[in-house]
PDB file of N, CA and C in Angstrom:
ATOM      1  N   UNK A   1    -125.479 -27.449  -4.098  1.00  0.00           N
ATOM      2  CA  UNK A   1    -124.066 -27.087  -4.158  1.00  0.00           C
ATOM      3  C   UNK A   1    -123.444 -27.155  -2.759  1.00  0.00           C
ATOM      4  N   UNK A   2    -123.893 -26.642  -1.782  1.00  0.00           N
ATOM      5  CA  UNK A   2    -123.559 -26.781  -0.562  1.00  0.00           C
ATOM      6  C   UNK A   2    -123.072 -27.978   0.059  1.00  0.00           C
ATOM      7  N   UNK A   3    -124.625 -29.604   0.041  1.00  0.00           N
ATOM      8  CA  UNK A   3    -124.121 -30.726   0.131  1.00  0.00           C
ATOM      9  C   UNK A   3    -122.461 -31.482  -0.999  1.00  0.00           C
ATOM     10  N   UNK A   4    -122.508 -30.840  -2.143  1.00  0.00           N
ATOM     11  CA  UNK A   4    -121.536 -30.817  -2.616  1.00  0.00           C
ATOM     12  C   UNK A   4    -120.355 -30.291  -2.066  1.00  0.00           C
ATOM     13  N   UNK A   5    -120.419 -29.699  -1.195  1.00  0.00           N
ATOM     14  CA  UNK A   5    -119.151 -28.905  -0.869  1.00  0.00           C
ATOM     15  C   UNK A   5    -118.555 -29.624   0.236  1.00  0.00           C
ATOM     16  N   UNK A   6    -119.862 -29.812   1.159  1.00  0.00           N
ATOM     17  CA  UNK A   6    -119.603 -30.190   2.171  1.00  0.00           C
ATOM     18  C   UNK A   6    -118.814 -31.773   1.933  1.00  0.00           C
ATOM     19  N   UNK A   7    -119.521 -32.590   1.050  1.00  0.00           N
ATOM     20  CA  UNK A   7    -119.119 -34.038   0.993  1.00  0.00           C
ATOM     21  C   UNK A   7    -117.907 -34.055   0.099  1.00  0.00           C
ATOM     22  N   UNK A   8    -117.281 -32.781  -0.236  1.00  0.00           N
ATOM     23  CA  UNK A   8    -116.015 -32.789  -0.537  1.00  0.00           C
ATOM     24  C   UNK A   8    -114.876 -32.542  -0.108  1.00  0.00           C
ATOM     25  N   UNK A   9    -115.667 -32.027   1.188  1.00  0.00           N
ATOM     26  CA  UNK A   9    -114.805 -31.691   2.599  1.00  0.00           C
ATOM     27  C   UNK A   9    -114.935 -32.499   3.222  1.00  0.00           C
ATOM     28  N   UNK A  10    -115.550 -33.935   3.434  1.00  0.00           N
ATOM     29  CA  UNK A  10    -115.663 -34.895   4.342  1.00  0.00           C
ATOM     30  C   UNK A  10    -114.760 -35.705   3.665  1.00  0.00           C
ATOM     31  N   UNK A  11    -114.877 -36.233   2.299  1.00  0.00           N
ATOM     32  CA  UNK A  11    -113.603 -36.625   1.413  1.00  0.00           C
ATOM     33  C   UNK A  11    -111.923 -36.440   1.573  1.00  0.00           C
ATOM     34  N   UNK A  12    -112.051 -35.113   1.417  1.00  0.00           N
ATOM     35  CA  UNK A  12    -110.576 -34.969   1.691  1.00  0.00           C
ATOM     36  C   UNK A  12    -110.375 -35.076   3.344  1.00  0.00           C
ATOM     37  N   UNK A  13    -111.450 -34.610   4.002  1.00  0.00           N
ATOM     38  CA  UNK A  13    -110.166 -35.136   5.571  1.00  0.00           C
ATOM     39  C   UNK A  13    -110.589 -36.214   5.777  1.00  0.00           C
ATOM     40  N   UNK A  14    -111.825 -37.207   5.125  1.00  0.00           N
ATOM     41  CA  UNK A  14    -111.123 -38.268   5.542  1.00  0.00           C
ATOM     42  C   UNK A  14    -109.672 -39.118   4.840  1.00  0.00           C
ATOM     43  N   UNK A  15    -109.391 -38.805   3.480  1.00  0.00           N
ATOM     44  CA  UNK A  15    -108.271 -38.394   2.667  1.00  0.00           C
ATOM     45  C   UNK A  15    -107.117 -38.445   3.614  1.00  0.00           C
ATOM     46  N   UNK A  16    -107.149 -37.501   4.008  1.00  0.00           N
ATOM     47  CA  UNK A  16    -106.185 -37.019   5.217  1.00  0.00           C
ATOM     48  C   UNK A  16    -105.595 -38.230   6.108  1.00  0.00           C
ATOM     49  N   UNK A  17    -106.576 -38.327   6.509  1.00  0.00           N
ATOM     50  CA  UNK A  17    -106.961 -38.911   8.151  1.00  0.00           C
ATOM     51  C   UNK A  17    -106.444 -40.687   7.859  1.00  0.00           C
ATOM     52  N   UNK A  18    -106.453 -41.092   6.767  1.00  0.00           N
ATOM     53  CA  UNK A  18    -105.847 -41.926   5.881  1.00  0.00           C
ATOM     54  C   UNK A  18    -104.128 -42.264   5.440  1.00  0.00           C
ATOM     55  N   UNK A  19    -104.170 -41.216   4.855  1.00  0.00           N
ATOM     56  CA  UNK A  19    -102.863 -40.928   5.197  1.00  0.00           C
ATOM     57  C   UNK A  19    -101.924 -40.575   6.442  1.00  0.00           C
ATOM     58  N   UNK A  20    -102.577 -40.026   7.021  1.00  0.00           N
ATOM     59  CA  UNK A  20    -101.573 -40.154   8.525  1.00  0.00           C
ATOM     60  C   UNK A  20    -101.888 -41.099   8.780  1.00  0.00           C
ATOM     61  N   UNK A  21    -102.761 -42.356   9.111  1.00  0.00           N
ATOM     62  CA  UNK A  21    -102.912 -44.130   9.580  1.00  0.00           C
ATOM     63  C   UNK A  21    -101.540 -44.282   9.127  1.00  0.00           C
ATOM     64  N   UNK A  22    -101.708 -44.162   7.583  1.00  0.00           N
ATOM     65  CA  UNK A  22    -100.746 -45.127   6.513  1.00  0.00           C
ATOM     66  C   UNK A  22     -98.928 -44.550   7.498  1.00  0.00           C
ATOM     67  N   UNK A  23     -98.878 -43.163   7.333  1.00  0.00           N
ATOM     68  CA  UNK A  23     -97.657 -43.066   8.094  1.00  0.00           C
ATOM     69  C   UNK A  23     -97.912 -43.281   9.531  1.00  0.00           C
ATOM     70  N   UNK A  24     -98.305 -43.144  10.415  1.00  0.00           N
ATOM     71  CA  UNK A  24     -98.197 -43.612  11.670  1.00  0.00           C
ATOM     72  C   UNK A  24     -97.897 -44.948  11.615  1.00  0.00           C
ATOM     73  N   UNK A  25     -98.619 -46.089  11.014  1.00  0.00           N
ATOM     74  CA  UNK A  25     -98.474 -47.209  11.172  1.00  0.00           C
ATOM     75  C   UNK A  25     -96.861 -47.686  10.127  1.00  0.00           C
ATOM     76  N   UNK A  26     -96.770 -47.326   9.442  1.00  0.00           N
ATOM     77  CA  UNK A  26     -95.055 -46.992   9.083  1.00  0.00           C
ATOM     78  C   UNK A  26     -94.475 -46.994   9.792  1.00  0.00           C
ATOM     79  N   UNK A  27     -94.438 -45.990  10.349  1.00  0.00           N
ATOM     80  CA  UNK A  27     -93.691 -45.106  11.827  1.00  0.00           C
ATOM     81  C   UNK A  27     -93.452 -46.280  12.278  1.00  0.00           C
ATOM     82  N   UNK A  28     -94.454 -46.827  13.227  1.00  0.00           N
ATOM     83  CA  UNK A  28     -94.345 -47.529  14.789  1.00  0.00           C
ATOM     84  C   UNK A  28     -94.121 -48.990  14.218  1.00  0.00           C
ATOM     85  N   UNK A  29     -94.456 -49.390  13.115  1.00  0.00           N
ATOM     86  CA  UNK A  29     -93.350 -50.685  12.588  1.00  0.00           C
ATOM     87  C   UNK A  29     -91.781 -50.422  12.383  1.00  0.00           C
ATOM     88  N   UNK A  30     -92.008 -49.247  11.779  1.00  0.00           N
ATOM     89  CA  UNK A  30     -90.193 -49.348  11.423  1.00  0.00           C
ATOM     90  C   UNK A  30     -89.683 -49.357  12.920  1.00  0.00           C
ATOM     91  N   UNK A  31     -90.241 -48.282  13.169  1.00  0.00           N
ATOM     92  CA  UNK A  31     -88.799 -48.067  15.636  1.00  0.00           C
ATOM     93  C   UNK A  31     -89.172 -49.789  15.995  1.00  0.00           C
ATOM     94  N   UNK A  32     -90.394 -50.558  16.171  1.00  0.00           N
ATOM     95  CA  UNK A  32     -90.390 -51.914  15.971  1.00  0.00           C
ATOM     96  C   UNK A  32     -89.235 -52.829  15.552  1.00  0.00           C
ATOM     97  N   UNK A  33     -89.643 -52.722  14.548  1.00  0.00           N
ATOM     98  CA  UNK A  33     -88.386 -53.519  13.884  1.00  0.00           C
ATOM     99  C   UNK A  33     -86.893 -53.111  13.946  1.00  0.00           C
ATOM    100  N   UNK A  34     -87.092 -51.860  14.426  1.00  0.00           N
ATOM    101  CA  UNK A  34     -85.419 -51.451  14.473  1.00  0.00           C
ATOM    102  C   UNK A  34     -85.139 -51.504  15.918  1.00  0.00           C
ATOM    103  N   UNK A  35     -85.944 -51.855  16.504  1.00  0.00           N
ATOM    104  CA  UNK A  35     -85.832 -52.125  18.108  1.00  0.00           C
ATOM    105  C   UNK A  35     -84.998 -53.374  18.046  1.00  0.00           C
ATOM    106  N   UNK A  36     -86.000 -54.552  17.543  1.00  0.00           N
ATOM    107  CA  UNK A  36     -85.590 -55.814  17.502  1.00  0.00           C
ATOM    108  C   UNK A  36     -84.179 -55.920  16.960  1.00  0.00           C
ATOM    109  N   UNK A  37     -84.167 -55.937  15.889  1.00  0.00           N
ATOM    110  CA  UNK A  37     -82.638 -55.813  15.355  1.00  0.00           C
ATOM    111  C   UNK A  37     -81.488 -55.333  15.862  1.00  0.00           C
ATOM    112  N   UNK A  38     -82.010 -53.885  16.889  1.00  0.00           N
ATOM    113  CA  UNK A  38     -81.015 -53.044  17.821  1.00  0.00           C
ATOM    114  C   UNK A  38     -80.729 -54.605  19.178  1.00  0.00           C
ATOM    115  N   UNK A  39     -82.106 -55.233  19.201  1.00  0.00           N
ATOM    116  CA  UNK A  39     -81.693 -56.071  20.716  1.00  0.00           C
ATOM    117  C   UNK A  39     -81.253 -57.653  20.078  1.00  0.00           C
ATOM    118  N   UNK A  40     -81.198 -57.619  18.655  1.00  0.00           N
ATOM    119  CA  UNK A  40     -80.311 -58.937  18.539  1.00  0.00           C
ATOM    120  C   UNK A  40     -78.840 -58.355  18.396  1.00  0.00           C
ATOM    121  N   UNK A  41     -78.391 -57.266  17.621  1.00  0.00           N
ATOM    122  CA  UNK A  41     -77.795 -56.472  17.296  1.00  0.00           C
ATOM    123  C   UNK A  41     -76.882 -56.804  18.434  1.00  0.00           C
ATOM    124  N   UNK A  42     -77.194 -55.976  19.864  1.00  0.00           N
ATOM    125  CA  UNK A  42     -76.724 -56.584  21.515  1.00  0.00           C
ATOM    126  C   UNK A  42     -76.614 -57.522  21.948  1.00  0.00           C
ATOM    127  N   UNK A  43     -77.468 -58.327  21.743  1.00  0.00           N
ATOM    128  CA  UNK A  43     -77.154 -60.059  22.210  1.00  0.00           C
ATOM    129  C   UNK A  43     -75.721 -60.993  21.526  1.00  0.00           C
ATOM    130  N   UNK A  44     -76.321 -60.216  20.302  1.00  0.00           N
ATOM    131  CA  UNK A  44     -75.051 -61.369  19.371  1.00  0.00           C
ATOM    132  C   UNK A  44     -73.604 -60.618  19.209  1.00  0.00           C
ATOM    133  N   UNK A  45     -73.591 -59.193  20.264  1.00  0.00           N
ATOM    134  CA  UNK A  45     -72.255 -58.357  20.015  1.00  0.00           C
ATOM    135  C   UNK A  45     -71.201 -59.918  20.268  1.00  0.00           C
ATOM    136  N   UNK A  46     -69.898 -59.239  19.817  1.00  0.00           N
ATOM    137  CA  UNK A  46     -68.920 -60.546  19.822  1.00  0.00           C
ATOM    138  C   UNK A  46     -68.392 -59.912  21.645  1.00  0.00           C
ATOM    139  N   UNK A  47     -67.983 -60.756  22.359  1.00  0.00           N
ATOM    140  CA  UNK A  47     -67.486 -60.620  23.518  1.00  0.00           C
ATOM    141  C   UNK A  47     -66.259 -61.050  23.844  1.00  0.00           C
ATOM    142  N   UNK A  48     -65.431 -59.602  24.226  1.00  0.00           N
ATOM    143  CA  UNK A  48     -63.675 -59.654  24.049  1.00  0.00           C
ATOM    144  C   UNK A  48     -63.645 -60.177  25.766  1.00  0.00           C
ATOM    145  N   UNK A  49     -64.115 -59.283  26.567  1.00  0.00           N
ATOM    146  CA  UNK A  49     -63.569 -60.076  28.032  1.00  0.00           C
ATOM    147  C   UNK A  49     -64.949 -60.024  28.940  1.00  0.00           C
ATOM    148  N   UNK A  50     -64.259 -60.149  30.171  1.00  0.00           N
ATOM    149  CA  UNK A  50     -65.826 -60.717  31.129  1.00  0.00           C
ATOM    150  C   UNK A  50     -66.454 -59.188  31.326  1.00  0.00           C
ATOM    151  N   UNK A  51     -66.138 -57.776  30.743  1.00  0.00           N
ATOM    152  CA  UNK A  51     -67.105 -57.078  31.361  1.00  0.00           C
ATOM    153  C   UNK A  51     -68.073 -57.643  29.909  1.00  0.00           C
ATOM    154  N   UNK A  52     -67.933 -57.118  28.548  1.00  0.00           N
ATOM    155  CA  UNK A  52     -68.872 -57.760  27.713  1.00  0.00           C
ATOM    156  C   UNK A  52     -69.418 -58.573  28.073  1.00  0.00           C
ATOM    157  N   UNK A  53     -68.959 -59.784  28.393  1.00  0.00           N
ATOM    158  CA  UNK A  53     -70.159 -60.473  28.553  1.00  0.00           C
ATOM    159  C   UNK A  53     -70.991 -60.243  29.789  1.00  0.00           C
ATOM    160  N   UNK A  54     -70.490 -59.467  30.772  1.00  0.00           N
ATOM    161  CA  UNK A  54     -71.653 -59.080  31.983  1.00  0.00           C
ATOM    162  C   UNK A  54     -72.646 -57.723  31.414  1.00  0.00           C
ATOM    163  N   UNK A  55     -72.022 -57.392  30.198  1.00  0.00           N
ATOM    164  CA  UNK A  55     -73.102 -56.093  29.688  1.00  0.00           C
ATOM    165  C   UNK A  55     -73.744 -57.003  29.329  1.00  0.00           C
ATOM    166  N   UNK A  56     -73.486 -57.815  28.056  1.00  0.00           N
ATOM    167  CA  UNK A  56     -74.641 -58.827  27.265  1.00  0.00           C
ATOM    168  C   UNK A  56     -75.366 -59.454  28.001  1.00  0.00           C
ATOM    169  N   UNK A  57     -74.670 -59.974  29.601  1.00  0.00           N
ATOM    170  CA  UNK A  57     -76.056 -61.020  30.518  1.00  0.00           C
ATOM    171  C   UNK A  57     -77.141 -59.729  31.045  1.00  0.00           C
ATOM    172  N   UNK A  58     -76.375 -58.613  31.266  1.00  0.00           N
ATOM    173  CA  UNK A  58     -77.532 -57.613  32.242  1.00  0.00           C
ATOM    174  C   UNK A  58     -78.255 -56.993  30.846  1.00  0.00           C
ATOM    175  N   UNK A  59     -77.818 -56.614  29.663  1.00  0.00           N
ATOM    176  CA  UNK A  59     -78.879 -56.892  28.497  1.00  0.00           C
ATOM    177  C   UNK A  59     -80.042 -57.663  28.315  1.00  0.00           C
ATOM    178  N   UNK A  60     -79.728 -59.270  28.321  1.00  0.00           N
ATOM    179  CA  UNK A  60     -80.717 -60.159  28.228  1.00  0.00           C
ATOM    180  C   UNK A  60     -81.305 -59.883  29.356  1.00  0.00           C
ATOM    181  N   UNK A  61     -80.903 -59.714  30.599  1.00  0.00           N
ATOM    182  CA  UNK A  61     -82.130 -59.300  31.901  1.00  0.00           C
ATOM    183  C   UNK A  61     -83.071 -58.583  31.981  1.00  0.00           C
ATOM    184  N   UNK A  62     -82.831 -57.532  30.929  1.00  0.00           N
ATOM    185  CA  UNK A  62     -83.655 -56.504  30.523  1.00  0.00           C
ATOM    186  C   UNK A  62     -84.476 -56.356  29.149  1.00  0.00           C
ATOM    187  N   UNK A  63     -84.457 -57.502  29.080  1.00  0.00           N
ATOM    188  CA  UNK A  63     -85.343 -57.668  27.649  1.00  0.00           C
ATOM    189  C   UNK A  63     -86.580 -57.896  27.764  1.00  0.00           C
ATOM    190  N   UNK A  64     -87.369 -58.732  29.211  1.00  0.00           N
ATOM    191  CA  UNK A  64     -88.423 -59.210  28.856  1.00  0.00           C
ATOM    192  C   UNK A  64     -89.472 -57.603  29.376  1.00  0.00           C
ATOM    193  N   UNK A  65     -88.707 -56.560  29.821  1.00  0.00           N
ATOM    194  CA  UNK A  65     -89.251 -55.265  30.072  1.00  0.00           C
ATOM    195  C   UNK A  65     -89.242 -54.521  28.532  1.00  0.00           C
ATOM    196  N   UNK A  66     -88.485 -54.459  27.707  1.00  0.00           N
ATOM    197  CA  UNK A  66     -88.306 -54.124  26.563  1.00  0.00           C
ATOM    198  C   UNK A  66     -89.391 -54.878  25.667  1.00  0.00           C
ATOM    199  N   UNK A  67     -89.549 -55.808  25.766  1.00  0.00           N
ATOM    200  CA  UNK A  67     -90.608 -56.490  25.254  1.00  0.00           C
ATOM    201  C   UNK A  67     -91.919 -55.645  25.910  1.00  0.00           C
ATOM    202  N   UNK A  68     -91.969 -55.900  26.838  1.00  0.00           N
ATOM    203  CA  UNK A  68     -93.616 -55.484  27.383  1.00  0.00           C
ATOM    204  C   UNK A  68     -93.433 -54.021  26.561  1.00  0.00           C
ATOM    205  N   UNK A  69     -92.879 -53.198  25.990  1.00  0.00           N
ATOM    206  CA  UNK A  69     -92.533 -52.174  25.883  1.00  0.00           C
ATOM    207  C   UNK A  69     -92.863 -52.196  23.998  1.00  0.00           C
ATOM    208  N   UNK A  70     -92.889 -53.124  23.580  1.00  0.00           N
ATOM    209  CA  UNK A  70     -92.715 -53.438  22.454  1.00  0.00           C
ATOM    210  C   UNK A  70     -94.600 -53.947  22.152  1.00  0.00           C
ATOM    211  N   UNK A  71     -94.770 -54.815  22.869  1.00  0.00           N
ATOM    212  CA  UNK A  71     -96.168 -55.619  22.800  1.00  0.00           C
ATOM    213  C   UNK A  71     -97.098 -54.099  22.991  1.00  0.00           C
ATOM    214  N   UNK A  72     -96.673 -53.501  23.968  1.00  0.00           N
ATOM    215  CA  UNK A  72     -97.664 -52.237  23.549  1.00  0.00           C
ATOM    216  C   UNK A  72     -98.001 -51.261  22.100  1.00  0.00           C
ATOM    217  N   UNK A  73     -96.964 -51.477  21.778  1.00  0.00           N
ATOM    218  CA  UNK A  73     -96.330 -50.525  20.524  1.00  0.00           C
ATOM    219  C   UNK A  73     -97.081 -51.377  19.445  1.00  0.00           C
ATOM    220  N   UNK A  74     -96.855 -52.742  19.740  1.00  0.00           N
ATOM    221  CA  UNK A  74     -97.368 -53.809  18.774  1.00  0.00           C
ATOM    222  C   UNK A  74     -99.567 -53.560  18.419  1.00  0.00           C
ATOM    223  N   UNK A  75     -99.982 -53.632  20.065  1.00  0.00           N
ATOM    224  CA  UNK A  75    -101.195 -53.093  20.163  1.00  0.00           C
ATOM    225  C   UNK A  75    -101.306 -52.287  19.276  1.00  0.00           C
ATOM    226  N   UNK A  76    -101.030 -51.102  19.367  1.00  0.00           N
ATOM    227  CA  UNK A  76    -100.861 -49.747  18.355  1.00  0.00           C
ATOM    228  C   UNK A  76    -100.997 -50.018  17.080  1.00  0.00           C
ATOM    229  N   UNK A  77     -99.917 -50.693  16.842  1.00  0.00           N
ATOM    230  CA  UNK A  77     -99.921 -50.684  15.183  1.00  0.00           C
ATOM    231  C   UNK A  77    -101.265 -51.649  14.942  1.00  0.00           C
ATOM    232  N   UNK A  78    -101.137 -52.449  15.499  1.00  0.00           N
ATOM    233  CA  UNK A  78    -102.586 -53.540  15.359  1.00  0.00           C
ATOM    234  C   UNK A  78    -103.537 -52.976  14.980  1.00  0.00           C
ATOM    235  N   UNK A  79    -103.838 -52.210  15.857  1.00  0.00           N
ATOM    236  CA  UNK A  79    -105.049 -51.525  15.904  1.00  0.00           C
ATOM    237  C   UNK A  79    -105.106 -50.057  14.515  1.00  0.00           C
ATOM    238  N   UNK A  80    -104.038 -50.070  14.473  1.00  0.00           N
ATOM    239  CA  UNK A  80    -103.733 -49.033  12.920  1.00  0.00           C
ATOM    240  C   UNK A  80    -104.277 -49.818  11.807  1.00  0.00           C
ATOM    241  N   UNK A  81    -103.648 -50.990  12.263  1.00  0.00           N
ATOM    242  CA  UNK A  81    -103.495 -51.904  10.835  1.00  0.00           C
ATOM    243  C   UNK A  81    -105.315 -52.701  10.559  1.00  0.00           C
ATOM    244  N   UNK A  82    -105.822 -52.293  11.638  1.00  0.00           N
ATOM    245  CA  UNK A  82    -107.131 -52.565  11.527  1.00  0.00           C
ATOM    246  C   UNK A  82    -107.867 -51.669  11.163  1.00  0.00           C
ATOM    247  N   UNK A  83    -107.948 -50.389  11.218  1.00  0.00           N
ATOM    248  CA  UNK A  83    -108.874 -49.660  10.504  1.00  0.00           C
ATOM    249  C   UNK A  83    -108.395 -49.371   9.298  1.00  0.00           C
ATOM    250  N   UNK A  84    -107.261 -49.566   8.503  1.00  0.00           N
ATOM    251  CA  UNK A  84    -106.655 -49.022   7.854  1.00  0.00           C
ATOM    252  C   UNK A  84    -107.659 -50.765   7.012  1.00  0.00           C
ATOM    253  N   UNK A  85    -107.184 -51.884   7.458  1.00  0.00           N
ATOM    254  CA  UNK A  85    -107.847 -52.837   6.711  1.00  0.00           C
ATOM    255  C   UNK A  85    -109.893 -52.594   6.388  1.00  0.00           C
ATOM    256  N   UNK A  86    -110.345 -52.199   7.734  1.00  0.00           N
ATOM    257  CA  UNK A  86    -111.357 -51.895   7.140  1.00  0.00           C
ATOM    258  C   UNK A  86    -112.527 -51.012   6.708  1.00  0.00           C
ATOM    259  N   UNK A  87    -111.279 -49.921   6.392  1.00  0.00           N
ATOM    260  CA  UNK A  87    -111.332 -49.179   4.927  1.00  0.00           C
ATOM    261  C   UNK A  87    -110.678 -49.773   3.888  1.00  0.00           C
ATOM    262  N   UNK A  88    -110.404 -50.347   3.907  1.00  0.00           N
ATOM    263  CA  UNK A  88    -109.688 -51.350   2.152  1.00  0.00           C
ATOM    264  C   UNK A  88    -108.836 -50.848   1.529  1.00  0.00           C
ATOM    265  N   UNK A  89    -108.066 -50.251   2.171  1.00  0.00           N
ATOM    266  CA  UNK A  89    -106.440 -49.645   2.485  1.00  0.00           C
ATOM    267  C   UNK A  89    -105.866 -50.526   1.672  1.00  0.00           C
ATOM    268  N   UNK A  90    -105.290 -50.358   0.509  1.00  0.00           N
ATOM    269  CA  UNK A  90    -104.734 -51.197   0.105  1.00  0.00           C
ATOM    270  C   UNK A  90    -102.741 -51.049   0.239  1.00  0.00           C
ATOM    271  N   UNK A  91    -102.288 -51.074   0.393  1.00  0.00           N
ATOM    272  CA  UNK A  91    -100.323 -50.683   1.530  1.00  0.00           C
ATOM    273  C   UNK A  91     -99.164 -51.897   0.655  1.00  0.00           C
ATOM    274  N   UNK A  92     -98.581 -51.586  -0.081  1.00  0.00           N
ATOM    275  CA  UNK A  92     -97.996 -52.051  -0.766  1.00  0.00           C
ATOM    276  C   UNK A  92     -96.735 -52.852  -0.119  1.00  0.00           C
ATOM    277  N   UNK A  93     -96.394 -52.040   1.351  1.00  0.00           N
ATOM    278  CA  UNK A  93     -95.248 -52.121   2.274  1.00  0.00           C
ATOM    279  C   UNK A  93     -95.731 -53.407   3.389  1.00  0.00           C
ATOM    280  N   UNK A  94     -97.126 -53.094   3.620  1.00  0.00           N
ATOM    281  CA  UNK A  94     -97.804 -53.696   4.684  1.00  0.00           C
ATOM    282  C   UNK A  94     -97.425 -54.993   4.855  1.00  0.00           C
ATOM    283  N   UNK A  95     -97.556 -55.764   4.157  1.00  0.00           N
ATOM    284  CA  UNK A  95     -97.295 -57.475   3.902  1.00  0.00           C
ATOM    285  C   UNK A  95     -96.313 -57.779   4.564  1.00  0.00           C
ATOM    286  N   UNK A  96     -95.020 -57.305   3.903  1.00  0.00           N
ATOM    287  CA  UNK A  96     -93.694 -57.368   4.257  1.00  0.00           C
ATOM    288  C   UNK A  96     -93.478 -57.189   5.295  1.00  0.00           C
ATOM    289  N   UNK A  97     -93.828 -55.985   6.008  1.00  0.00           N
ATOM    290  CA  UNK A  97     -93.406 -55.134   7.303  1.00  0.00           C
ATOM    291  C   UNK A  97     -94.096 -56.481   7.986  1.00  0.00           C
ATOM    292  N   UNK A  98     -95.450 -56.663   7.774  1.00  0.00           N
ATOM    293  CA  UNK A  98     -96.058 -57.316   9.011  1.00  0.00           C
ATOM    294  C   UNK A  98     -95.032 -58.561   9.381  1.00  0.00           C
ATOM    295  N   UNK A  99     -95.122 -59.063   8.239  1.00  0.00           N
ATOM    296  CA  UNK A  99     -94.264 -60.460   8.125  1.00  0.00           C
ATOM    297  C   UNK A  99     -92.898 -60.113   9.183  1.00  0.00           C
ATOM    298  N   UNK A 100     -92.015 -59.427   8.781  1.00  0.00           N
ATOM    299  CA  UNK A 100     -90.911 -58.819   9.595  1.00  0.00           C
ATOM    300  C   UNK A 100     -91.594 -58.765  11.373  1.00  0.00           C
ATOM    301  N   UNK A 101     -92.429 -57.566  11.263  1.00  0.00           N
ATOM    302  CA  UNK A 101     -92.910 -57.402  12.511  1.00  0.00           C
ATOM    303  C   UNK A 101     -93.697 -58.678  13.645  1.00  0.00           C
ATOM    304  N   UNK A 102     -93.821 -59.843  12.952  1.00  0.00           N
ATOM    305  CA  UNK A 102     -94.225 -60.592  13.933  1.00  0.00           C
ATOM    306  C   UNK A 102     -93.081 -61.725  13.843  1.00  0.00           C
ATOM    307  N   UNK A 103     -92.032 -61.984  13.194  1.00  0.00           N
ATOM    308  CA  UNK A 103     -91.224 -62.573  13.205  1.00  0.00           C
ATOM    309  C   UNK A 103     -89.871 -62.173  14.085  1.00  0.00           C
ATOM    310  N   UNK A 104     -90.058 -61.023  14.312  1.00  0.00           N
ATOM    311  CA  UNK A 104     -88.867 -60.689  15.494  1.00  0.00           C
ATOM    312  C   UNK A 104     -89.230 -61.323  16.632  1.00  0.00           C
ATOM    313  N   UNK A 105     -90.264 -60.981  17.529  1.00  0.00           N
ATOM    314  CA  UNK A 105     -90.157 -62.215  18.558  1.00  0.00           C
ATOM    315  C   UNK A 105     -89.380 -63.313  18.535  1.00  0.00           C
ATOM    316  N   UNK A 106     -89.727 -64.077  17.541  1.00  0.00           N
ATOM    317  CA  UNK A 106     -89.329 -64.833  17.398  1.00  0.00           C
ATOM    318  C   UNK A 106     -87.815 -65.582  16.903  1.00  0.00           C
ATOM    319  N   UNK A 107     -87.183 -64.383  15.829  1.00  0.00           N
ATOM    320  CA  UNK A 107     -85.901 -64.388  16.028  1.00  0.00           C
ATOM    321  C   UNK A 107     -85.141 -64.180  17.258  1.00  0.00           C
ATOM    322  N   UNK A 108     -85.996 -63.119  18.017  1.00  0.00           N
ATOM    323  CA  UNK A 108     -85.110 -63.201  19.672  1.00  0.00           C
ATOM    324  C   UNK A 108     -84.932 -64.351  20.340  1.00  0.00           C
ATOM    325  N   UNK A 109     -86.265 -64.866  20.328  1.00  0.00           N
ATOM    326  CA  UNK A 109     -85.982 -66.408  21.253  1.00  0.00           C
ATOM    327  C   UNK A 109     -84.562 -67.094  20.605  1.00  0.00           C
ATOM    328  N   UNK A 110     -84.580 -66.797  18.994  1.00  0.00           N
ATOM    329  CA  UNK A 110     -83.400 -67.697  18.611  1.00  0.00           C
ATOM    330  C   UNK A 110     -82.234 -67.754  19.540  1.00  0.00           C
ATOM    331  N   UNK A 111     -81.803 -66.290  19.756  1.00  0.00           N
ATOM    332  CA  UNK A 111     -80.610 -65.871  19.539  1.00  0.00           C
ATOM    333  C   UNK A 111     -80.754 -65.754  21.935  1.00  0.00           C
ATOM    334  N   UNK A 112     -81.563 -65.314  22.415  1.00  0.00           N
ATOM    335  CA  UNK A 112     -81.923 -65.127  23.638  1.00  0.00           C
ATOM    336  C   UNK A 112     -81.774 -67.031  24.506  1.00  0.00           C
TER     337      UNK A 112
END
């Protein structure tokens, strides 16, 4: 009864411990992706006179720091999204998000 108890307590926190992956790695995709969108969001503001467009150039100056800022964050989730894969996590959201999440780079260059 004891080993019973115990391996029902190793169950649920790892249970646990599962579920916070699943939201953490939520978490740090969504501020991700809402980063990106916030810095096309800025790039593509419409520009009425020359201070706009000197905010939008000293914007783009400051992106490739925002990035390094981002690629870390990216690490993170990576590394979420890896133990979470092998435990066989199965994430209904995951697909999508990822898809999103590695495609912003790349919409920036569009628009950058």
């Amino acid at each position: 009864e004891y080993r019973n108890d115990l391996a029902s307590k190793f169950n649920k926190l790892a249970d646990l411990e599962i579920e916070y992956l699943k939201e953490k790695s939520k978490e740090i995709t969504g501020s991700i992706l809402n980063t990106y969108a916030q810095m096309i969001k800025e790039i593509t503001a419409e520009v009425k006179d020359i201070n706009d467009l000197k905010n939008v150039q000293a914007y783009i100056e400051s992106i490739p720091m925002e990035l390094q800022k981002l690629s870390e964050q990216t690490t993170q989730a990576n590394e979420i999204y890896k133990i979470l894969d092998d435990f066989q996590v199965k994430l209904d959201y995951i697909q999508f998000e990822q898809i999103q999440f590695f495609s912003g780079p790349n919409q920036l260059k569009f628009f950058v």
